[in-house]
PDB file of N, CA and C in Angstrom:
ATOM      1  N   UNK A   1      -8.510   3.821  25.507  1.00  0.00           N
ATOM      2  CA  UNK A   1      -8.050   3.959  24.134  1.00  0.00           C
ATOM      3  C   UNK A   1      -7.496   2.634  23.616  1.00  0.00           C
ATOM      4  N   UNK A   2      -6.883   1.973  24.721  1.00  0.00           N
ATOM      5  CA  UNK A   2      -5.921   0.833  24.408  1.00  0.00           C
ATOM      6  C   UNK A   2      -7.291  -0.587  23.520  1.00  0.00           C
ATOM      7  N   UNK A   3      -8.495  -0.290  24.237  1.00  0.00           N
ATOM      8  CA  UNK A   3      -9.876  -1.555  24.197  1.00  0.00           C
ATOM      9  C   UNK A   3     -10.056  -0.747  22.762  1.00  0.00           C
ATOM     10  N   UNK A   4      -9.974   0.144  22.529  1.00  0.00           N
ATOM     11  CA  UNK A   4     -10.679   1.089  21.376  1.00  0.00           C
ATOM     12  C   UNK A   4     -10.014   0.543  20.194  1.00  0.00           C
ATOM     13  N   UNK A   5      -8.612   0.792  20.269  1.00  0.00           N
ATOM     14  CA  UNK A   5      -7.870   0.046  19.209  1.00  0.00           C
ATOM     15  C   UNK A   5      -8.091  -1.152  19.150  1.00  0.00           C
ATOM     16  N   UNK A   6      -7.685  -2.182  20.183  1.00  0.00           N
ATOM     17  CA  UNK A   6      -8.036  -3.766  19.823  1.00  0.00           C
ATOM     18  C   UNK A   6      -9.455  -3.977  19.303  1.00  0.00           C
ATOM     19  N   UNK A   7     -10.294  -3.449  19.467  1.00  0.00           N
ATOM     20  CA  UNK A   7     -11.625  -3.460  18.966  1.00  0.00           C
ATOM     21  C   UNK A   7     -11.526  -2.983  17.141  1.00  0.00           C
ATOM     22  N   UNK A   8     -11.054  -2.267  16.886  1.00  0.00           N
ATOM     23  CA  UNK A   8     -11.295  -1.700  15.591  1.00  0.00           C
ATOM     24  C   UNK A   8     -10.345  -2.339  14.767  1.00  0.00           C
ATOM     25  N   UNK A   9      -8.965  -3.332  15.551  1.00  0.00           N
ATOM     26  CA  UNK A   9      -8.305  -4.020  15.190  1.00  0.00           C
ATOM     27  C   UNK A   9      -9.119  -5.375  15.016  1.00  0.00           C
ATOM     28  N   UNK A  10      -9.336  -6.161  15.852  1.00  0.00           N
ATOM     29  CA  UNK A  10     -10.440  -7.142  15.366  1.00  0.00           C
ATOM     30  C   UNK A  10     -11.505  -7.086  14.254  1.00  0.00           C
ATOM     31  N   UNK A  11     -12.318  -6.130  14.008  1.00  0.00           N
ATOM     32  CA  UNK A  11     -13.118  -5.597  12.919  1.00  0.00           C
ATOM     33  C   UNK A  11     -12.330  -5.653  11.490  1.00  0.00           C
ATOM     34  N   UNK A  12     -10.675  -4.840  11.354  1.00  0.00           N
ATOM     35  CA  UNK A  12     -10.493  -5.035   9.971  1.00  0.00           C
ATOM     36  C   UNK A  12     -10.188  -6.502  10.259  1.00  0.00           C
ATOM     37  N   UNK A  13      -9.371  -7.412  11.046  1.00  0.00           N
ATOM     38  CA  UNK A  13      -9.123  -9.019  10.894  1.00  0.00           C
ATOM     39  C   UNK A  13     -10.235  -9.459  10.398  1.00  0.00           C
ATOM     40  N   UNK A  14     -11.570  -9.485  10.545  1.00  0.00           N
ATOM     41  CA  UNK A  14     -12.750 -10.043  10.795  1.00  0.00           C
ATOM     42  C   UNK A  14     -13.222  -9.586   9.192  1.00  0.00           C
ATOM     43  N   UNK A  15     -13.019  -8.747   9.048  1.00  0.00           N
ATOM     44  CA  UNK A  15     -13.398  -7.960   7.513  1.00  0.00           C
ATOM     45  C   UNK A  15     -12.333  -8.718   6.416  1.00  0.00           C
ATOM     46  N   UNK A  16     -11.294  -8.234   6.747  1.00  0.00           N
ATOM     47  CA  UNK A  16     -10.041  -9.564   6.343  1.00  0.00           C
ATOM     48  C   UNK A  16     -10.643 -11.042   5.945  1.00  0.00           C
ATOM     49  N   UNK A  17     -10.973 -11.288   6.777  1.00  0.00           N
ATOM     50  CA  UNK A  17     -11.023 -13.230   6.605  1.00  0.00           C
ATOM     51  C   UNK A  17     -12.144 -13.136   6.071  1.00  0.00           C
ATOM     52  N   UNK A  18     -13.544 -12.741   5.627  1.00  0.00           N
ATOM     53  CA  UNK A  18     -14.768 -12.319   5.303  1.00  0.00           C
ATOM     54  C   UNK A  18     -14.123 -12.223   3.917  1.00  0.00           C
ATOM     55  N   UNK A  19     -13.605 -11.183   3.689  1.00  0.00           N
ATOM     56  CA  UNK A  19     -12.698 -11.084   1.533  1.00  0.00           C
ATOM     57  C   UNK A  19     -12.008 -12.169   1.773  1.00  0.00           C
ATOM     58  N   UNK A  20     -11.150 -13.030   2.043  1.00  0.00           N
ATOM     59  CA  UNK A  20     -10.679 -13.774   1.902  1.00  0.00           C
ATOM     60  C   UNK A  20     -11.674 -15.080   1.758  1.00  0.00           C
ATOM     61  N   UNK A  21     -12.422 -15.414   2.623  1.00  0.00           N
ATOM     62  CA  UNK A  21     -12.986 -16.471   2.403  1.00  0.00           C
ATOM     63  C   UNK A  21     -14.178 -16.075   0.837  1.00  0.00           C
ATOM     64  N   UNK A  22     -14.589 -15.404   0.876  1.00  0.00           N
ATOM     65  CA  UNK A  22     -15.204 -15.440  -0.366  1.00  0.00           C
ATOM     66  C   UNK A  22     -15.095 -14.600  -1.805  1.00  0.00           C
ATOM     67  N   UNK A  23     -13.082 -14.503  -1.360  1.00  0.00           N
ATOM     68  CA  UNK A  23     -12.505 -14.621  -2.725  1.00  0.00           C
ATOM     69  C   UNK A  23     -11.728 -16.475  -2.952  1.00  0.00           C
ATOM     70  N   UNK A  24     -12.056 -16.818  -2.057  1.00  0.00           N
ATOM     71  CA  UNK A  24     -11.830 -18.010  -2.485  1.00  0.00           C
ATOM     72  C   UNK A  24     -13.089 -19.504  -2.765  1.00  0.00           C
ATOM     73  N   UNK A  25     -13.864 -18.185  -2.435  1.00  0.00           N
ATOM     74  CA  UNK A  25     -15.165 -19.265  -2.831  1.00  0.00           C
ATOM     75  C   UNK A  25     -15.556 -18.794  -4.478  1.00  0.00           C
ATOM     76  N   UNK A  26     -14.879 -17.581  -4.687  1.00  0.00           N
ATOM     77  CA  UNK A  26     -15.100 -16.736  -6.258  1.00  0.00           C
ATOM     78  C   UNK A  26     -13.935 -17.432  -7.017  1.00  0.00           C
ATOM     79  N   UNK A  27     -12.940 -18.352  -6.480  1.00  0.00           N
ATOM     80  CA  UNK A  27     -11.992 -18.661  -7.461  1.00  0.00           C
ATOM     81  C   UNK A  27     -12.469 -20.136  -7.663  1.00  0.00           C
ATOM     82  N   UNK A  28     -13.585 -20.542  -6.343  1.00  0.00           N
ATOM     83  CA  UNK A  28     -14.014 -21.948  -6.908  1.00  0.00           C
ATOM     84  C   UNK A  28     -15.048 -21.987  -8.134  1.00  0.00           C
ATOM     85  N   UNK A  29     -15.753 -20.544  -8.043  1.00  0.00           N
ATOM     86  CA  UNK A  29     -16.807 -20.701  -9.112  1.00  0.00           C
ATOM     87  C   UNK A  29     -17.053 -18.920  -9.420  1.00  0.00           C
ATOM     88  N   UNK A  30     -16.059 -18.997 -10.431  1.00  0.00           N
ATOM     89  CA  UNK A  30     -16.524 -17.444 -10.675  1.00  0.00           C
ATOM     90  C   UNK A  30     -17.663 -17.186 -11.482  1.00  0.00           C
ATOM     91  N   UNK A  31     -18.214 -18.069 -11.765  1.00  0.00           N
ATOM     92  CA  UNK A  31     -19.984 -17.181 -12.729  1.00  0.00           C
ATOM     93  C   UNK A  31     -20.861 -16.987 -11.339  1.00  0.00           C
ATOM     94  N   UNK A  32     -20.439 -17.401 -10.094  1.00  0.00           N
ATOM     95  CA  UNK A  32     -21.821 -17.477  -9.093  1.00  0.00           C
ATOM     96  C   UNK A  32     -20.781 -15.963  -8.278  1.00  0.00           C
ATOM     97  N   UNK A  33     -20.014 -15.732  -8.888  1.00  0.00           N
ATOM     98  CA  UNK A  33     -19.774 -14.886  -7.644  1.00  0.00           C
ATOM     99  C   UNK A  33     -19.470 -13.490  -8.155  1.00  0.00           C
ATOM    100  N   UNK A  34     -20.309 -12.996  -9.864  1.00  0.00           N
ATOM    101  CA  UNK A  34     -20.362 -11.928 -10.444  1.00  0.00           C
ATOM    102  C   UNK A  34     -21.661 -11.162  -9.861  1.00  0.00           C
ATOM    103  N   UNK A  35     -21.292  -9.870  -9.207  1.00  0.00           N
ATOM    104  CA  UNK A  35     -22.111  -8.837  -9.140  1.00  0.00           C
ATOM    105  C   UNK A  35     -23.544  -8.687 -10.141  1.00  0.00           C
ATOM    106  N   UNK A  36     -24.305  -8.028  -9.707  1.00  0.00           N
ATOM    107  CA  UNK A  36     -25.485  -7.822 -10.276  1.00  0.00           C
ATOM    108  C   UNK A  36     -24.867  -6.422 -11.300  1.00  0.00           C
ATOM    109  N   UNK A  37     -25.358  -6.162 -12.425  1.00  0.00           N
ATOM    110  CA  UNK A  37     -25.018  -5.309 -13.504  1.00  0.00           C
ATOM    111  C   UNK A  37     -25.743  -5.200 -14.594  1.00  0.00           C
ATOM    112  N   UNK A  38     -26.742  -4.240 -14.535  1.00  0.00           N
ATOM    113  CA  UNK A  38     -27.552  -3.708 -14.785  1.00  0.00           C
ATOM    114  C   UNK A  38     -27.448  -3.608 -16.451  1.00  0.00           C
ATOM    115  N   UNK A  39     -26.132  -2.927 -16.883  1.00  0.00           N
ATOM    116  CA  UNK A  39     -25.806  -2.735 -17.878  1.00  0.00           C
ATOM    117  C   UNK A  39     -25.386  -4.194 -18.754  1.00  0.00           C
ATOM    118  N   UNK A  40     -24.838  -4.688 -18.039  1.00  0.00           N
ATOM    119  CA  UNK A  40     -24.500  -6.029 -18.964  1.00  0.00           C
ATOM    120  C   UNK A  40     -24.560  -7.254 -17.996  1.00  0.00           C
ATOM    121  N   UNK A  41     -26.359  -7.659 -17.838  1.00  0.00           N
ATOM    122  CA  UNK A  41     -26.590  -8.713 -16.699  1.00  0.00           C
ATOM    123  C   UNK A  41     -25.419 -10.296 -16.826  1.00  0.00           C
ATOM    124  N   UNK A  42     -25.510 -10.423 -18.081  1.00  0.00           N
ATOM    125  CA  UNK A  42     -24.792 -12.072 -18.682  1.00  0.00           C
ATOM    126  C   UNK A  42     -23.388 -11.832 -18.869  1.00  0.00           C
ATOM    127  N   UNK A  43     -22.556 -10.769 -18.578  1.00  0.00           N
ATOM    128  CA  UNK A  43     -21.297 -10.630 -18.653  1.00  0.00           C
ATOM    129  C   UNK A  43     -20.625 -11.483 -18.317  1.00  0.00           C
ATOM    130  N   UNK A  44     -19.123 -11.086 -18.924  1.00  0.00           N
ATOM    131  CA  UNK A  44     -17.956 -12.093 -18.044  1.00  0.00           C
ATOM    132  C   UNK A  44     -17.749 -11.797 -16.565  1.00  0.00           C
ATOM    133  N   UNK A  45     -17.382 -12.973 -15.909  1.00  0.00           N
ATOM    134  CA  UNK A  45     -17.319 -12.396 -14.427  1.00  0.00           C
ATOM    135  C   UNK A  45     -15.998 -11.838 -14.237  1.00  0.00           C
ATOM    136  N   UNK A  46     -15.213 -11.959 -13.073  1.00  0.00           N
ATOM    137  CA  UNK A  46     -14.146 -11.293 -12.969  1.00  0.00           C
ATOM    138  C   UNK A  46     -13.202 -12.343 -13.326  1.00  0.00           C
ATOM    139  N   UNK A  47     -11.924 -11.872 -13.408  1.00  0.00           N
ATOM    140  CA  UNK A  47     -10.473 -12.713 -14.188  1.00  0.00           C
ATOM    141  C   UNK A  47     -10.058 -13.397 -12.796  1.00  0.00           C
ATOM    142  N   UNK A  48      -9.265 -14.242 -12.748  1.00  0.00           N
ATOM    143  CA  UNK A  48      -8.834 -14.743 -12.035  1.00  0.00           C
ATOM    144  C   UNK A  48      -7.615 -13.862 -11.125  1.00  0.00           C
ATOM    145  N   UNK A  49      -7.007 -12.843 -11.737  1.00  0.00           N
ATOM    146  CA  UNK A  49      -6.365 -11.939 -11.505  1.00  0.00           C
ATOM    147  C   UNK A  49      -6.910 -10.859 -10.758  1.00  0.00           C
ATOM    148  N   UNK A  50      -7.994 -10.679 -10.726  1.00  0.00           N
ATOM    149  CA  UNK A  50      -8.823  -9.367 -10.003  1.00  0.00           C
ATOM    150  C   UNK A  50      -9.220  -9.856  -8.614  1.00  0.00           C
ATOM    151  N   UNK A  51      -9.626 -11.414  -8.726  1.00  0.00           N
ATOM    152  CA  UNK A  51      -9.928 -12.268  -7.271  1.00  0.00           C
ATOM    153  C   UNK A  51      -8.998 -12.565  -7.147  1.00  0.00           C
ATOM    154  N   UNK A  52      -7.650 -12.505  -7.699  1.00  0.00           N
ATOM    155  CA  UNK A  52      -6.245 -12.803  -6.406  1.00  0.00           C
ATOM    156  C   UNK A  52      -5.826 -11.407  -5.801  1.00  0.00           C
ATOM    157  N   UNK A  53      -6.418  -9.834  -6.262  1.00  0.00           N
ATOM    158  CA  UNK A  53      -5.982  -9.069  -6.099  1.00  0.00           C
ATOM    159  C   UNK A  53      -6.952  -9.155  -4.473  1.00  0.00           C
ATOM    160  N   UNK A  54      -8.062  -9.449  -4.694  1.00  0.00           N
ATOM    161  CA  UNK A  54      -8.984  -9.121  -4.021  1.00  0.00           C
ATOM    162  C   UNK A  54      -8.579  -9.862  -2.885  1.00  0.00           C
ATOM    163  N   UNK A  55      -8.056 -11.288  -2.540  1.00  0.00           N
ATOM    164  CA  UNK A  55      -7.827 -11.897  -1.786  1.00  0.00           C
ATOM    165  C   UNK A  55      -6.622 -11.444  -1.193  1.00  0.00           C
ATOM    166  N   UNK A  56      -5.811 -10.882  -2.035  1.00  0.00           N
ATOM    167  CA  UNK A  56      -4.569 -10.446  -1.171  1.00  0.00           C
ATOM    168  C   UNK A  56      -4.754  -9.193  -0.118  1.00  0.00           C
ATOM    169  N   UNK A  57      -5.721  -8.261  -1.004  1.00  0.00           N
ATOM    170  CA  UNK A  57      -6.423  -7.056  -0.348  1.00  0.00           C
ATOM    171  C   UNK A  57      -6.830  -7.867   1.258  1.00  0.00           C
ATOM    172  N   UNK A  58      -7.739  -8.909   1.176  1.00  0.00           N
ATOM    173  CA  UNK A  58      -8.199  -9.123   2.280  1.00  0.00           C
ATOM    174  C   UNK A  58      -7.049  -9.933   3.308  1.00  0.00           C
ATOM    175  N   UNK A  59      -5.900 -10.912   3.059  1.00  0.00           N
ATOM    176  CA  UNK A  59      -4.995 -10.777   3.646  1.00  0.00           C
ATOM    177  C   UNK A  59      -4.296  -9.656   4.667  1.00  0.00           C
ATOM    178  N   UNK A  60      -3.965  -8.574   3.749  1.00  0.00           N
ATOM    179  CA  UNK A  60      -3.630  -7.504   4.266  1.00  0.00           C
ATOM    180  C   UNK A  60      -4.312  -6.893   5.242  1.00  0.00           C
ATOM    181  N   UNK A  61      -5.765  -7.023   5.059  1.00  0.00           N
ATOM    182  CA  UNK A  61      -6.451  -6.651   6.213  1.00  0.00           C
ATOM    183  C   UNK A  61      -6.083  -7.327   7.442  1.00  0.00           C
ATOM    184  N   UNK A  62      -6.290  -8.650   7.141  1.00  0.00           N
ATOM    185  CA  UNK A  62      -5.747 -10.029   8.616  1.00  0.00           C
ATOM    186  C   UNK A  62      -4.491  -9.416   9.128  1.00  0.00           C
ATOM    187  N   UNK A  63      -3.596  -9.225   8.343  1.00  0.00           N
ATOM    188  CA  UNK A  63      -2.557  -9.143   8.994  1.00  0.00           C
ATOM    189  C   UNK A  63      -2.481  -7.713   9.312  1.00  0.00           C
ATOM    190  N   UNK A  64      -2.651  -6.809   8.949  1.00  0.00           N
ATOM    191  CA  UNK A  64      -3.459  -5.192   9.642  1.00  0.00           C
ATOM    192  C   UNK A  64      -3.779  -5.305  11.008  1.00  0.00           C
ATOM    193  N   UNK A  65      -4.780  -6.377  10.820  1.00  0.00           N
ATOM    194  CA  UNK A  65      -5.772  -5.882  12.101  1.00  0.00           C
ATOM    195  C   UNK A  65      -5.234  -6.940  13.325  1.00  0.00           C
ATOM    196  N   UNK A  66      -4.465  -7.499  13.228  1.00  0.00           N
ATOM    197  CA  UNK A  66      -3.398  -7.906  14.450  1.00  0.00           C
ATOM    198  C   UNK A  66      -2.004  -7.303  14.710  1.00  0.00           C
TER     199      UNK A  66
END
């Protein structure tokens, strides 16, 4: 059980640093890092506020999963 947890603990870290690194590749260039959207292809991308939410989200994971 004990390998079971450290395992699924590594996965959110790993998932963690994964949002993190490419919410910070979305704060270097947010038109390249807007979703595909069907409804409104040329939209605005996201605020700068939604990719700090997002990056903190993935923080939390890092520090979760240790």
């Amino acid at each position: 059980m004990r390998f079971l947890s450290k395992v699924i603990g590594y996965l959110i870290s790993s998932l963690g640093l994964g949002v993190v690194i490419f919410g910070l590749l979305a704060l270097a260039d947010p038109h390249g890092s807007q979703h595909a959207n069907d409804s409104d292809p040329f939209g605005l991308p996201p605020s700068n506020a939604q990719i700090l939410v997002l990056i903190s989200f993935g923080v939390l994971g890092l520090i979760l999963g240790f």
